[in-house]
C-alpha atoms as a PDB file:
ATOM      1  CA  UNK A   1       0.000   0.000   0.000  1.00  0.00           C
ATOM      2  CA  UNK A   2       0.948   3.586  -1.047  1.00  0.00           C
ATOM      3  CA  UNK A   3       0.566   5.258   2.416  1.00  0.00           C
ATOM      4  CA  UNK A   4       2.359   1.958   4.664  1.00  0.00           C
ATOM      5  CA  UNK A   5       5.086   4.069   5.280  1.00  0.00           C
ATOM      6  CA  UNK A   6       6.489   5.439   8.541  1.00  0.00           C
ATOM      7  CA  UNK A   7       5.059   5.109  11.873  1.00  0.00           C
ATOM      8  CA  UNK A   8       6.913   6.605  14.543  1.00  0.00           C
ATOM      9  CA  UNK A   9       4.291   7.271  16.586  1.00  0.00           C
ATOM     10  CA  UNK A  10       2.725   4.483  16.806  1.00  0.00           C
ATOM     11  CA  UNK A  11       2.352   2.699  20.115  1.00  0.00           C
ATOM     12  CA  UNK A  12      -0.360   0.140  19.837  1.00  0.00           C
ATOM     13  CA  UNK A  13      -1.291  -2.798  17.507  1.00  0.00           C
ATOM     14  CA  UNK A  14      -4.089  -5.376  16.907  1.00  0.00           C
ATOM     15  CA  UNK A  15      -3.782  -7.839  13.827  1.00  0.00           C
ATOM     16  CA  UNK A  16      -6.864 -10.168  13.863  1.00  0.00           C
ATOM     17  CA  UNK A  17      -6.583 -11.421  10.151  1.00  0.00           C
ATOM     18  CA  UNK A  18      -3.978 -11.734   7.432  1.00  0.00           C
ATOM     19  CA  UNK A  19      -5.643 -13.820   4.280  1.00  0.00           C
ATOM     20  CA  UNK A  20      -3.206 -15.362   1.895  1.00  0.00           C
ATOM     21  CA  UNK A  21      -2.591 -13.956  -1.291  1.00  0.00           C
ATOM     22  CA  UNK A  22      -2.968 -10.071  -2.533  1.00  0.00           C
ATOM     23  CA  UNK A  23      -4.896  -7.359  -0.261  1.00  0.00           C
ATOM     24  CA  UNK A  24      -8.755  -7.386  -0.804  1.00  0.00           C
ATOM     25  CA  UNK A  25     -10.406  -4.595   0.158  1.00  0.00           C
ATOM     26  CA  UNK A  26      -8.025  -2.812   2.166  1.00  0.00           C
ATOM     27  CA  UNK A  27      -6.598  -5.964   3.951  1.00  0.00           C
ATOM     28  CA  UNK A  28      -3.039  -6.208   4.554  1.00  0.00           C
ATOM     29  CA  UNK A  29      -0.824  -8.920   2.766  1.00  0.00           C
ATOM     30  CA  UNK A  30       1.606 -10.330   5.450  1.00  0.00           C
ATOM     31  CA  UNK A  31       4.331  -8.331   3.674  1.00  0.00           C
ATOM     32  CA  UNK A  32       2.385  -5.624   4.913  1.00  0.00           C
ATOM     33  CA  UNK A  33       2.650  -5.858   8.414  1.00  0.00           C
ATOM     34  CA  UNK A  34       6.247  -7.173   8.123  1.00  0.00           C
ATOM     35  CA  UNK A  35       6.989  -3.826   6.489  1.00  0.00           C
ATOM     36  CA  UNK A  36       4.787  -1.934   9.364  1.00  0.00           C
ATOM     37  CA  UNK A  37       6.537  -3.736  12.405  1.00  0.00           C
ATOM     38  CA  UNK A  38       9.892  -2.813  11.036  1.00  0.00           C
ATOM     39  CA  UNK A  39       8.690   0.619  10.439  1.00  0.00           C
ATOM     40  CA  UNK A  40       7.160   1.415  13.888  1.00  0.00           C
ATOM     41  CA  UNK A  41      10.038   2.235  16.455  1.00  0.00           C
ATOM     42  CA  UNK A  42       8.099   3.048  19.169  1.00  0.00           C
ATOM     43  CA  UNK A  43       5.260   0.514  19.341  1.00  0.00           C
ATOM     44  CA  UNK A  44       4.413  -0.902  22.860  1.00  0.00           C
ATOM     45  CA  UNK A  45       1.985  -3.190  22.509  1.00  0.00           C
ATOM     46  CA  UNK A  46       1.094  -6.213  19.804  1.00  0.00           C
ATOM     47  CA  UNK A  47      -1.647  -8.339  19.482  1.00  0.00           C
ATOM     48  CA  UNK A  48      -1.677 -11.282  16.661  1.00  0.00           C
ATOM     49  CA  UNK A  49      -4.845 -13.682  16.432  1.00  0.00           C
ATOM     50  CA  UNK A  50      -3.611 -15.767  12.952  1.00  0.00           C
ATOM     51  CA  UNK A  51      -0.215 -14.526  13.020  1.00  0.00           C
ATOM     52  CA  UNK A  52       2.724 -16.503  13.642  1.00  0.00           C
ATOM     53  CA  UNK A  53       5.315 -14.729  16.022  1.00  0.00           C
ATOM     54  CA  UNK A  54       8.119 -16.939  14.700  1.00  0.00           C
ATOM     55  CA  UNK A  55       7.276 -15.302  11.273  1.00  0.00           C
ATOM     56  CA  UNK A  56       7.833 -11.375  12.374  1.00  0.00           C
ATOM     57  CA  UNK A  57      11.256  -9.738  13.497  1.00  0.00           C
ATOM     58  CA  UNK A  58      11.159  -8.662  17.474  1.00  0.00           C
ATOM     59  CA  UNK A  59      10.779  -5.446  17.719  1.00  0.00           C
ATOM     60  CA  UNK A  60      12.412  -4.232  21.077  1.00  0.00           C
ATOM     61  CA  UNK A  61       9.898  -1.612  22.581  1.00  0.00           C
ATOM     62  CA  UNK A  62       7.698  -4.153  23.243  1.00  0.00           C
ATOM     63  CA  UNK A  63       6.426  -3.791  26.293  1.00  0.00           C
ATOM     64  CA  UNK A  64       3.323  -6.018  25.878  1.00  0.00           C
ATOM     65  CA  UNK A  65       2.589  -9.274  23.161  1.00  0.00           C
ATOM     66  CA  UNK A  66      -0.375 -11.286  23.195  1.00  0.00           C
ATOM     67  CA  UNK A  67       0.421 -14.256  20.448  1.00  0.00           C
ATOM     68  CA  UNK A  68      -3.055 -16.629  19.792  1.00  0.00           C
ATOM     69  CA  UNK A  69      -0.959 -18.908  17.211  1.00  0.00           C
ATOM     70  CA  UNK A  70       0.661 -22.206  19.472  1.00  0.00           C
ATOM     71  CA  UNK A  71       4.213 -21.081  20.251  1.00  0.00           C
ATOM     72  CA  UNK A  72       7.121 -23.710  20.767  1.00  0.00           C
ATOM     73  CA  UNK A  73       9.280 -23.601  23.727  1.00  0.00           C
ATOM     74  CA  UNK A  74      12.129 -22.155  21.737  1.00  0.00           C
ATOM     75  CA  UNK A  75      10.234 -19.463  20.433  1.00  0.00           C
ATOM     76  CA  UNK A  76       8.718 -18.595  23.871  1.00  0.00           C
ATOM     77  CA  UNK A  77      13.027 -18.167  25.235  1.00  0.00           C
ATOM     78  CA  UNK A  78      13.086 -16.177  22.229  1.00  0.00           C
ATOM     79  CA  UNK A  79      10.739 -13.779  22.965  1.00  0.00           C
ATOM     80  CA  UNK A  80      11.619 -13.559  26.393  1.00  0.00           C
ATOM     81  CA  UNK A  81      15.305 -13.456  25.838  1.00  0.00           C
ATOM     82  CA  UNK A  82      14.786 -10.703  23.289  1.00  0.00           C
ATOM     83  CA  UNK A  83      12.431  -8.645  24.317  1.00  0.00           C
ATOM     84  CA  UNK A  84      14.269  -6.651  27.042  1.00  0.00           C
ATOM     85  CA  UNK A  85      11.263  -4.325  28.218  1.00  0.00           C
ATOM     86  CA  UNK A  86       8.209  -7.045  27.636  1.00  0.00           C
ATOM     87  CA  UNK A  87       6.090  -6.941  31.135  1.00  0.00           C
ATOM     88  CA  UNK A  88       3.406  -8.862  29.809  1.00  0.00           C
ATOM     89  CA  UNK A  89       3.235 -12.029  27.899  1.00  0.00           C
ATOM     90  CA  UNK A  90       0.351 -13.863  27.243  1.00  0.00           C
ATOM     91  CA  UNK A  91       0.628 -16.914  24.806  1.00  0.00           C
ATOM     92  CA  UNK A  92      -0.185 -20.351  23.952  1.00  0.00           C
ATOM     93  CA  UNK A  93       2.200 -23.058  24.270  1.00  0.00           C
ATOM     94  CA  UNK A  94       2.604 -26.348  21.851  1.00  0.00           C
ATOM     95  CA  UNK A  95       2.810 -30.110  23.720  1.00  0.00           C
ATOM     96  CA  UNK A  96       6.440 -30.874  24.079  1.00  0.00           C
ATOM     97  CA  UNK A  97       8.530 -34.014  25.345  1.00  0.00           C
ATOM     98  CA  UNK A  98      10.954 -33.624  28.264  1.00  0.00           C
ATOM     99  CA  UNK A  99      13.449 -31.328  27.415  1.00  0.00           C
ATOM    100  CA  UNK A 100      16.296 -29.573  29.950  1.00  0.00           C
ATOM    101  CA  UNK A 101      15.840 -25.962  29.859  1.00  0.00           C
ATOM    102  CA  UNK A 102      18.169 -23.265  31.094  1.00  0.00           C
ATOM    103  CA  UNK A 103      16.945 -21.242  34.204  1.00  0.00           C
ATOM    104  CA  UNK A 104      15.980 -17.682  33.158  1.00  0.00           C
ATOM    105  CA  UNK A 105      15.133 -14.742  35.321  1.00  0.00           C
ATOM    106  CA  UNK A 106      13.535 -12.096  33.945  1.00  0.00           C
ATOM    107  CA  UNK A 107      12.806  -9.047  36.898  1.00  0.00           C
ATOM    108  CA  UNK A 108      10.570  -6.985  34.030  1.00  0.00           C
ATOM    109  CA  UNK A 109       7.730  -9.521  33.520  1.00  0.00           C
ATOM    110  CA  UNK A 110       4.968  -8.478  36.124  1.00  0.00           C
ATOM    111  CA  UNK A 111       2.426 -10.400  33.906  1.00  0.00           C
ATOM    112  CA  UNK A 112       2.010 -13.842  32.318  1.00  0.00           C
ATOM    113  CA  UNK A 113      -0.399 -15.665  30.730  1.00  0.00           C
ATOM    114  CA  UNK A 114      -0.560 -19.121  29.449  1.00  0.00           C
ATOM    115  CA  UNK A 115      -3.011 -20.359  27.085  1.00  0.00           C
ATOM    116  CA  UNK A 116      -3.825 -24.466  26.101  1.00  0.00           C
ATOM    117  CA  UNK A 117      -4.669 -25.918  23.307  1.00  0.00           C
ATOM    118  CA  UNK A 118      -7.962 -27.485  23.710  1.00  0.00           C
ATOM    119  CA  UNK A 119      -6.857 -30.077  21.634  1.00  0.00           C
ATOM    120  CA  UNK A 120      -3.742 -31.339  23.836  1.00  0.00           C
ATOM    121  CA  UNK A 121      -3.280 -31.732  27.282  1.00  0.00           C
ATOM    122  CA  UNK A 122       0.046 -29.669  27.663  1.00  0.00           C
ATOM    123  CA  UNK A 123      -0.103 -29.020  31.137  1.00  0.00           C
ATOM    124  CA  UNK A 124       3.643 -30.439  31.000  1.00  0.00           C
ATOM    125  CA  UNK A 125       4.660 -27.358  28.843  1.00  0.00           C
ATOM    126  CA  UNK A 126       3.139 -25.043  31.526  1.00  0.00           C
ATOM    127  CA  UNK A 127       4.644 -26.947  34.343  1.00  0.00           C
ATOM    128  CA  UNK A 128       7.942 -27.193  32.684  1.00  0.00           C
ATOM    129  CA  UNK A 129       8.267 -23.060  32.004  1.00  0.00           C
ATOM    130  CA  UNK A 130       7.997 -21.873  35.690  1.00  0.00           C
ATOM    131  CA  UNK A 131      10.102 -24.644  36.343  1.00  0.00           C
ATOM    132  CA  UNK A 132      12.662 -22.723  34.939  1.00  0.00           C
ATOM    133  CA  UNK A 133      11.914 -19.295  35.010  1.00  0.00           C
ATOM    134  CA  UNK A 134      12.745 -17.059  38.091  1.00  0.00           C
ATOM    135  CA  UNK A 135      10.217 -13.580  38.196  1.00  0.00           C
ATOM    136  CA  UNK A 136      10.918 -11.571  41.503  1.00  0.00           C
ATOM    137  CA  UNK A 137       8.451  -9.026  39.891  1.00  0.00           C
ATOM    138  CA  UNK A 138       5.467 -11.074  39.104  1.00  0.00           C
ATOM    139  CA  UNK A 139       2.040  -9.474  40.136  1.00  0.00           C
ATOM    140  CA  UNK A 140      -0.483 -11.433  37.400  1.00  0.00           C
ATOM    141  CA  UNK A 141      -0.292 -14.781  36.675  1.00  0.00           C
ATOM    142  CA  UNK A 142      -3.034 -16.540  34.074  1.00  0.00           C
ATOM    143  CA  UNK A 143      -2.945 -20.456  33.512  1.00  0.00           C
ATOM    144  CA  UNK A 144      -6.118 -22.577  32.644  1.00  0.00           C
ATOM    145  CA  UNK A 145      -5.164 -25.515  34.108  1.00  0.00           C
ATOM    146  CA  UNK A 146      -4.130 -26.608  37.802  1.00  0.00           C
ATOM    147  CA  UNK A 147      -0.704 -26.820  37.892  1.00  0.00           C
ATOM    148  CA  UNK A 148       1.739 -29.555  39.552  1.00  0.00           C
ATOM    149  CA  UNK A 149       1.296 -28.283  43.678  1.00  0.00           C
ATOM    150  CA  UNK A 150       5.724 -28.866  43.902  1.00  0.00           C
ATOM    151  CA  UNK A 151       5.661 -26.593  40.756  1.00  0.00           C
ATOM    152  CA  UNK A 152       3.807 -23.850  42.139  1.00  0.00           C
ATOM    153  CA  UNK A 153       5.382 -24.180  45.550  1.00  0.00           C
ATOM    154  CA  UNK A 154       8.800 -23.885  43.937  1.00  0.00           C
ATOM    155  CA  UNK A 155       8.277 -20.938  41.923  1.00  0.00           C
ATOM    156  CA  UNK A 156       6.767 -18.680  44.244  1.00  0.00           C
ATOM    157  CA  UNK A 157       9.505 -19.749  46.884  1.00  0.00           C
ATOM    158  CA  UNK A 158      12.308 -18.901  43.765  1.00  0.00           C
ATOM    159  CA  UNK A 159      10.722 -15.898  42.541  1.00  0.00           C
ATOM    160  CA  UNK A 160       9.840 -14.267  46.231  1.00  0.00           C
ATOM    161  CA  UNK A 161       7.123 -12.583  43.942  1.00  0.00           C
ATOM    162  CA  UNK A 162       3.995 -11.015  45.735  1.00  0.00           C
ATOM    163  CA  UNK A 163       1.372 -11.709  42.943  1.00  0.00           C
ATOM    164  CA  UNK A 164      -2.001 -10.001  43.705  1.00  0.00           C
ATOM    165  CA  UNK A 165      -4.000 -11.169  40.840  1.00  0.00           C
ATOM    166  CA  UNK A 166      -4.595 -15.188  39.861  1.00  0.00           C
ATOM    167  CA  UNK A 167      -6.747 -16.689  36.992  1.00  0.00           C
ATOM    168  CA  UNK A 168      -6.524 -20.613  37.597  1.00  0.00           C
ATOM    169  CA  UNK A 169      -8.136 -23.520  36.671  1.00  0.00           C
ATOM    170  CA  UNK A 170      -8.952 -25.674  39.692  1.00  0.00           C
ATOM    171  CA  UNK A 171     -10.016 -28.642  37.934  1.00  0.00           C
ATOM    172  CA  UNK A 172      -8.444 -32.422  38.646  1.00  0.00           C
ATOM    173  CA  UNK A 173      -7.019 -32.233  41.784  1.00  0.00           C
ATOM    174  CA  UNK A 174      -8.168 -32.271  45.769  1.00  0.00           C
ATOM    175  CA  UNK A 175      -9.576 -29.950  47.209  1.00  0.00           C
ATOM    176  CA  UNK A 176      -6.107 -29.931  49.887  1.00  0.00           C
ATOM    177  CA  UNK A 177      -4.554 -29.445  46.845  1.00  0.00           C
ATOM    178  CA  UNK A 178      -6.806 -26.389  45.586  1.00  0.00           C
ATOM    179  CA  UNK A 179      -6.466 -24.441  49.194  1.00  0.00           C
ATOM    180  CA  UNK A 180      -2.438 -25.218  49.335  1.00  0.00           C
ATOM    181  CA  UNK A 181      -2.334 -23.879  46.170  1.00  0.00           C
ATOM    182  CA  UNK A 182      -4.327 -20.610  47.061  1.00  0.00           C
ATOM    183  CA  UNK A 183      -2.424 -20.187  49.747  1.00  0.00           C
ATOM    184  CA  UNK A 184       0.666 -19.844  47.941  1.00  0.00           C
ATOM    185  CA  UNK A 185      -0.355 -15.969  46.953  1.00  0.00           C
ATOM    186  CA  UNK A 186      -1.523 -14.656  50.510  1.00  0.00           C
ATOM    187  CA  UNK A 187      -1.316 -11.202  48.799  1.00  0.00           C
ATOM    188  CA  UNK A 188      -4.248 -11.617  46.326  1.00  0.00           C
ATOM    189  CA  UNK A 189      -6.687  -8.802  45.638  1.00  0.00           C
ATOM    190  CA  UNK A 190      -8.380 -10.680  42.461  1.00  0.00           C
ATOM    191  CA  UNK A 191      -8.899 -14.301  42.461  1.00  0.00           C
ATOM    192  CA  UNK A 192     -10.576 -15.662  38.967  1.00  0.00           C
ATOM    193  CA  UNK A 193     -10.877 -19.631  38.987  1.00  0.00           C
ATOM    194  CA  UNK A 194     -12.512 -22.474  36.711  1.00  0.00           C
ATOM    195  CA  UNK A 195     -14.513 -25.507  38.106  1.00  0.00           C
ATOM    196  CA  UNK A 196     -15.021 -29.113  37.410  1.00  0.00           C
ATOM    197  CA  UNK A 197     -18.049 -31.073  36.507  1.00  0.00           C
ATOM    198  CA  UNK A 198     -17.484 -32.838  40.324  1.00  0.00           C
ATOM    199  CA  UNK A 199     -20.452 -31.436  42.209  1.00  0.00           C
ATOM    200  CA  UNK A 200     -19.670 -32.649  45.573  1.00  0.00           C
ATOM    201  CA  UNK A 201     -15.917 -31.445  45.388  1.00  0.00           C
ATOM    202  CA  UNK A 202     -17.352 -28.213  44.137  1.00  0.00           C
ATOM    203  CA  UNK A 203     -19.106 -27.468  47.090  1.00  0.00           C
ATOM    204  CA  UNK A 204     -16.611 -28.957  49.304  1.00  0.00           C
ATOM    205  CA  UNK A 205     -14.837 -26.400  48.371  1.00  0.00           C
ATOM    206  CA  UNK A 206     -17.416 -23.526  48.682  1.00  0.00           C
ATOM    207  CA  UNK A 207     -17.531 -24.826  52.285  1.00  0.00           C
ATOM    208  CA  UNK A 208     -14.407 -24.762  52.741  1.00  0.00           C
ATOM    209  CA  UNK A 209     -13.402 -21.375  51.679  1.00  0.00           C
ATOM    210  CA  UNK A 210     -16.886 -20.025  53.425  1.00  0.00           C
ATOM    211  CA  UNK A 211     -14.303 -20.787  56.877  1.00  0.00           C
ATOM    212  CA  UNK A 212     -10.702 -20.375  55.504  1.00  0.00           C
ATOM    213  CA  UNK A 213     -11.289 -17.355  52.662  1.00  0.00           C
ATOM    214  CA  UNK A 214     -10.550 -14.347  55.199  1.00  0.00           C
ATOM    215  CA  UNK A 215      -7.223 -15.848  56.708  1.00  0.00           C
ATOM    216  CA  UNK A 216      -6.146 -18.116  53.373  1.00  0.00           C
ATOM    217  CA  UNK A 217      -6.572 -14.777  51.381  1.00  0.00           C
ATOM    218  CA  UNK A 218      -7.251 -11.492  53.858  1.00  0.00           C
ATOM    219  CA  UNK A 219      -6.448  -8.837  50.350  1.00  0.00           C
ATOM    220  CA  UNK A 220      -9.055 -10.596  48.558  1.00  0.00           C
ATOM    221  CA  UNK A 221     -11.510  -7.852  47.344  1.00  0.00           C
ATOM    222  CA  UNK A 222     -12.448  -9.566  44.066  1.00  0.00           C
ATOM    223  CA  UNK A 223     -13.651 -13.059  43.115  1.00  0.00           C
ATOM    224  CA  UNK A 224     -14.906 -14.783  39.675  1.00  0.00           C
ATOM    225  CA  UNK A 225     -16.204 -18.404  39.553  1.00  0.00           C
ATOM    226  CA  UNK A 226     -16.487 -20.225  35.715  1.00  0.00           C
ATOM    227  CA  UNK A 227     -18.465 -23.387  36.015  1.00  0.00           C
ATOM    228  CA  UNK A 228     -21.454 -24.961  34.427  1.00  0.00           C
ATOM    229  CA  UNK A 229     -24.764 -25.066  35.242  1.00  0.00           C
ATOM    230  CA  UNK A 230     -26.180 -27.458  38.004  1.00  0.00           C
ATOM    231  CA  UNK A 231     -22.451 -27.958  39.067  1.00  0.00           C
ATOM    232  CA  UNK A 232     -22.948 -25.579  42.092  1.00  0.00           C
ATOM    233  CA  UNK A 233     -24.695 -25.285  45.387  1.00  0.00           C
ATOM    234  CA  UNK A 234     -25.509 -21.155  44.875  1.00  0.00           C
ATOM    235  CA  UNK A 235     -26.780 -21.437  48.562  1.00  0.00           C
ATOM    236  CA  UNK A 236     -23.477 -22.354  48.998  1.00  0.00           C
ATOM    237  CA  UNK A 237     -22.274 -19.172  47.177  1.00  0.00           C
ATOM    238  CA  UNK A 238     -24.352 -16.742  48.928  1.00  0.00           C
ATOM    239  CA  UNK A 239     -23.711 -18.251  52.557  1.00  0.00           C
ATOM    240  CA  UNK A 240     -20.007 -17.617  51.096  1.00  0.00           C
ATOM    241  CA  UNK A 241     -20.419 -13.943  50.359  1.00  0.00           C
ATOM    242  CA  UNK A 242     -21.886 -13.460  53.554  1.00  0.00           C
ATOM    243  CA  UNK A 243     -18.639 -14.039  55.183  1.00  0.00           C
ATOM    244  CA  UNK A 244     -15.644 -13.538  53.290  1.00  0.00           C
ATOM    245  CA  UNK A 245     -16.305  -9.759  52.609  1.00  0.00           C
ATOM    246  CA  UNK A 246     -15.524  -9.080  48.904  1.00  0.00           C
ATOM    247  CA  UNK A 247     -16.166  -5.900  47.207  1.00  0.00           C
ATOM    248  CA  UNK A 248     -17.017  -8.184  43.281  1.00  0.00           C
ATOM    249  CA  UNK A 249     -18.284 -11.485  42.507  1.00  0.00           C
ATOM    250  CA  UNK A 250     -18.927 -12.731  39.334  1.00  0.00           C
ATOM    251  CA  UNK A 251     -20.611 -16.364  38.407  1.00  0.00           C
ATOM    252  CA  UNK A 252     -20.057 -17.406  34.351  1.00  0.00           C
ATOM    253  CA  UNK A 253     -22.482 -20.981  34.056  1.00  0.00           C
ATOM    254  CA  UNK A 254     -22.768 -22.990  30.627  1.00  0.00           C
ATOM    255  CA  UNK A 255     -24.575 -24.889  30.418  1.00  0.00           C
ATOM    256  CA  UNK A 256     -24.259 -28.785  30.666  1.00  0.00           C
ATOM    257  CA  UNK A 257     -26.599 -31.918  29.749  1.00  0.00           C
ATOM    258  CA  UNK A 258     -24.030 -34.618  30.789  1.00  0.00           C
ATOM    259  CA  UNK A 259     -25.075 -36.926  33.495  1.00  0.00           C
ATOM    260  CA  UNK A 260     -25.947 -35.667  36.969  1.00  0.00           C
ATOM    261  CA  UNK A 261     -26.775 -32.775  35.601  1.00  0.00           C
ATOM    262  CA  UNK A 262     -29.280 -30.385  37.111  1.00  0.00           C
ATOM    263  CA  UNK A 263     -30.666 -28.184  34.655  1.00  0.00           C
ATOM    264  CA  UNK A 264     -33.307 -26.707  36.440  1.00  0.00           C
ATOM    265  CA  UNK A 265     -31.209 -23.509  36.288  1.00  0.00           C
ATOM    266  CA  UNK A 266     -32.625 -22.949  32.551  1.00  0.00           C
ATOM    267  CA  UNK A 267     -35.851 -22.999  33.795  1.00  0.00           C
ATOM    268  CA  UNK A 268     -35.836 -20.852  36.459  1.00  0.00           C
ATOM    269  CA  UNK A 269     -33.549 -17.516  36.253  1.00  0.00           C
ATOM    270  CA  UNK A 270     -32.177 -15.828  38.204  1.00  0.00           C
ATOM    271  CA  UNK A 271     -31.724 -19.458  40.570  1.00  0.00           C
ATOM    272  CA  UNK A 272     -34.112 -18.781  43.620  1.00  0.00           C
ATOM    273  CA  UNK A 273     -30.895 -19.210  45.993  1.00  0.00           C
ATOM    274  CA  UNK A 274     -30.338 -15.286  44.422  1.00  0.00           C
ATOM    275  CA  UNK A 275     -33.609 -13.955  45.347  1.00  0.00           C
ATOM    276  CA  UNK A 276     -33.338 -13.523  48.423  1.00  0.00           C
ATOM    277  CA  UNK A 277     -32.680 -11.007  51.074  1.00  0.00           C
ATOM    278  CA  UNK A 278     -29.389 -12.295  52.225  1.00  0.00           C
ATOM    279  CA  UNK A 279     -28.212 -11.464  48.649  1.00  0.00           C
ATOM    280  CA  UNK A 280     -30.332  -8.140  48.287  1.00  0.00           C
ATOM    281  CA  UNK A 281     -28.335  -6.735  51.474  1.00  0.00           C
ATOM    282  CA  UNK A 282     -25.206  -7.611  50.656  1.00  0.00           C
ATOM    283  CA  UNK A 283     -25.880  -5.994  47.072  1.00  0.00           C
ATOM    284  CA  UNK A 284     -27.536  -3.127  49.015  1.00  0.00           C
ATOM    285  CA  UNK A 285     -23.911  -2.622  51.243  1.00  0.00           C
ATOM    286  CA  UNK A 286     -21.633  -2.357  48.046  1.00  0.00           C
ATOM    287  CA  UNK A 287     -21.118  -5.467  46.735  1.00  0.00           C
ATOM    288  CA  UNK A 288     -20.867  -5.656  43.060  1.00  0.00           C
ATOM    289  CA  UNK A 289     -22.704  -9.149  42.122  1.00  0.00           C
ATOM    290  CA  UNK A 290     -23.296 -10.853  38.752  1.00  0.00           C
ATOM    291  CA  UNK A 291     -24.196 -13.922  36.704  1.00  0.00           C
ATOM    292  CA  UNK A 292     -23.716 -14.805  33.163  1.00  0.00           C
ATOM    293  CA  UNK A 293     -25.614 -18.113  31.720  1.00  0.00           C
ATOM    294  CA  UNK A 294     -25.349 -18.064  28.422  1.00  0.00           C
ATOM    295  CA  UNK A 295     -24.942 -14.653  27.753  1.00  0.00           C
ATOM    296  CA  UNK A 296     -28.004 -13.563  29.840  1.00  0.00           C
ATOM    297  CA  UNK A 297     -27.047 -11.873  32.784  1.00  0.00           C
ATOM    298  CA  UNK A 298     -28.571 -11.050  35.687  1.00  0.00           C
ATOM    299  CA  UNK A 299     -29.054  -8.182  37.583  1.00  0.00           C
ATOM    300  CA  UNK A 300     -29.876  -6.795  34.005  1.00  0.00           C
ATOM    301  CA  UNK A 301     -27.499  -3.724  33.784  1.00  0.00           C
END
């Protein structure tokens, strides 16, 4: 294009779709942005959805990548290795066979993020990279699966980093196992975590943190729960916000037909466990409350 020059002011970049072949209708060719990364000293922040980051040169005022395509290991110490001002990283990482890694510490991350591949199970990948890595500065971390407990345990204790926010998937694995893990980050403010289909250990859990929330966690101002529908015990939920004393709360449901399964939740929204006045006077004294089933959420806005 004519006018894909110079762009030294530019500080800020989302690429959602490159199509093969010559620009149609104002699209770019990958050329293209190859010729705008190269051309755009100062950016600070890139976003690629279909883009390969193996395929574009590093630029090195990066402060922030997101990266959708599966990244191998040795692209991932790439990035991190050549990136000398990235503080956030969020990425997917391919399956990979035991490898030895060297030990990396990197004091500019403060935020990580670290996306499967439905497909695989590469919770070995994830466990294997903050196996290695050392980051004293670390305030977000973002995984979607549970990690190994000896994992977690180790990093924190290598890093000595006070993380306050943690997006986790608490899925296969006891609930000793989910607290101990918790309890690694006393310093949390924001807590966002996935559930299993396992009702019971679902609301063993619930019960548990009903007791153990304000000491396991006493910075905790903000909480998110991702589960599906039928899974939980929201008398469970609101006898929890009753005690623990957050300022947000947030319940995403899908929904799920598989076996044991109550559904009644379709039928009857918002669930009657919401209706009451326990709920209404905790919503009344500040706290900021929400579900989302299905894209229907409730209090309306």
């Amino acid at each position: 294009m004519a006018w894909l020059e110079q762009f030294p002011i530019l500080r800020r970049l989302e690429i959602y779709e490159i199509p093969d072949g010559e620009p149609e209708g104002g699209f770019f060719t990958k050329g293209d942005v190859l010729h705008l990364l190269e051309n755009a000293p100062c950016l600070q922040e890139l976003s690629l959805s279909t883009f390969s980051i193996a395929a574009i040169p590093f630029a090195a005022s990066l402060a922030s990548l997101e990266v959708a395509k599966v990244m191998e290991i040795t692209t991932f110490l790439g990035v991190l290795t050549q990136l000398p001002l990235l503080s956030h990283l969020g990425c997917m990482l391919e399956p990979m066979v035991v490898v030895s890694l060297p030990p990396i510490t990197l004091p500019q991350l403060r935020s990580l993020a670290l996306k499967s591949d439905h497909r695989q199970n590469i919770d070995h990948a994830i466990n294997c990279v903050l196996t290695f890595l050392t980051l004293p500065n670390l305030t977000r971390l973002c995984i979607e699966e549970m990690l190994d407990l000896e994992v977690v345990l180790s990093f924190v204790s290598r890093s000595s980093c006070t993380l306050d926010y943690l997006d986790v998937g608490l899925r296969r694995c006891t609930l000793e196992q989910r607290l101990k893990c918790l309890g690694a980050f006393p310093f949390l403010t924001t807590l966002h975590f996935t559930l299993a289909s396992d009702t019971r250990g679902n609301n063993n859990l619930l019960t548990s943190l009903d007791s153990t929330l304000p000491t396991l966690l006493p910075q905790l101002k903000a909480m998110s729960i991702f589960t599906t529908a039928g899974r939980i015990n929201y008398v469970l939920v609101v006898q929890m916000l009753r005690n623990v004393g957050l300022q947000s709360f947030h319940l995403k449901l899908e929904e799920d037909a598989g076996p044991g399964c109550d559904c009644r939740l379709s039928e009857s929204w918002p669930p009657r466990a919401f209706q009451g006045e326990g709920l209404a006077r905790l919503i009344a004294g500040g706290l900021e409350f929400s579900i989302d089933f299905k894209g229907t959420f409730w209090p309306e806005a």
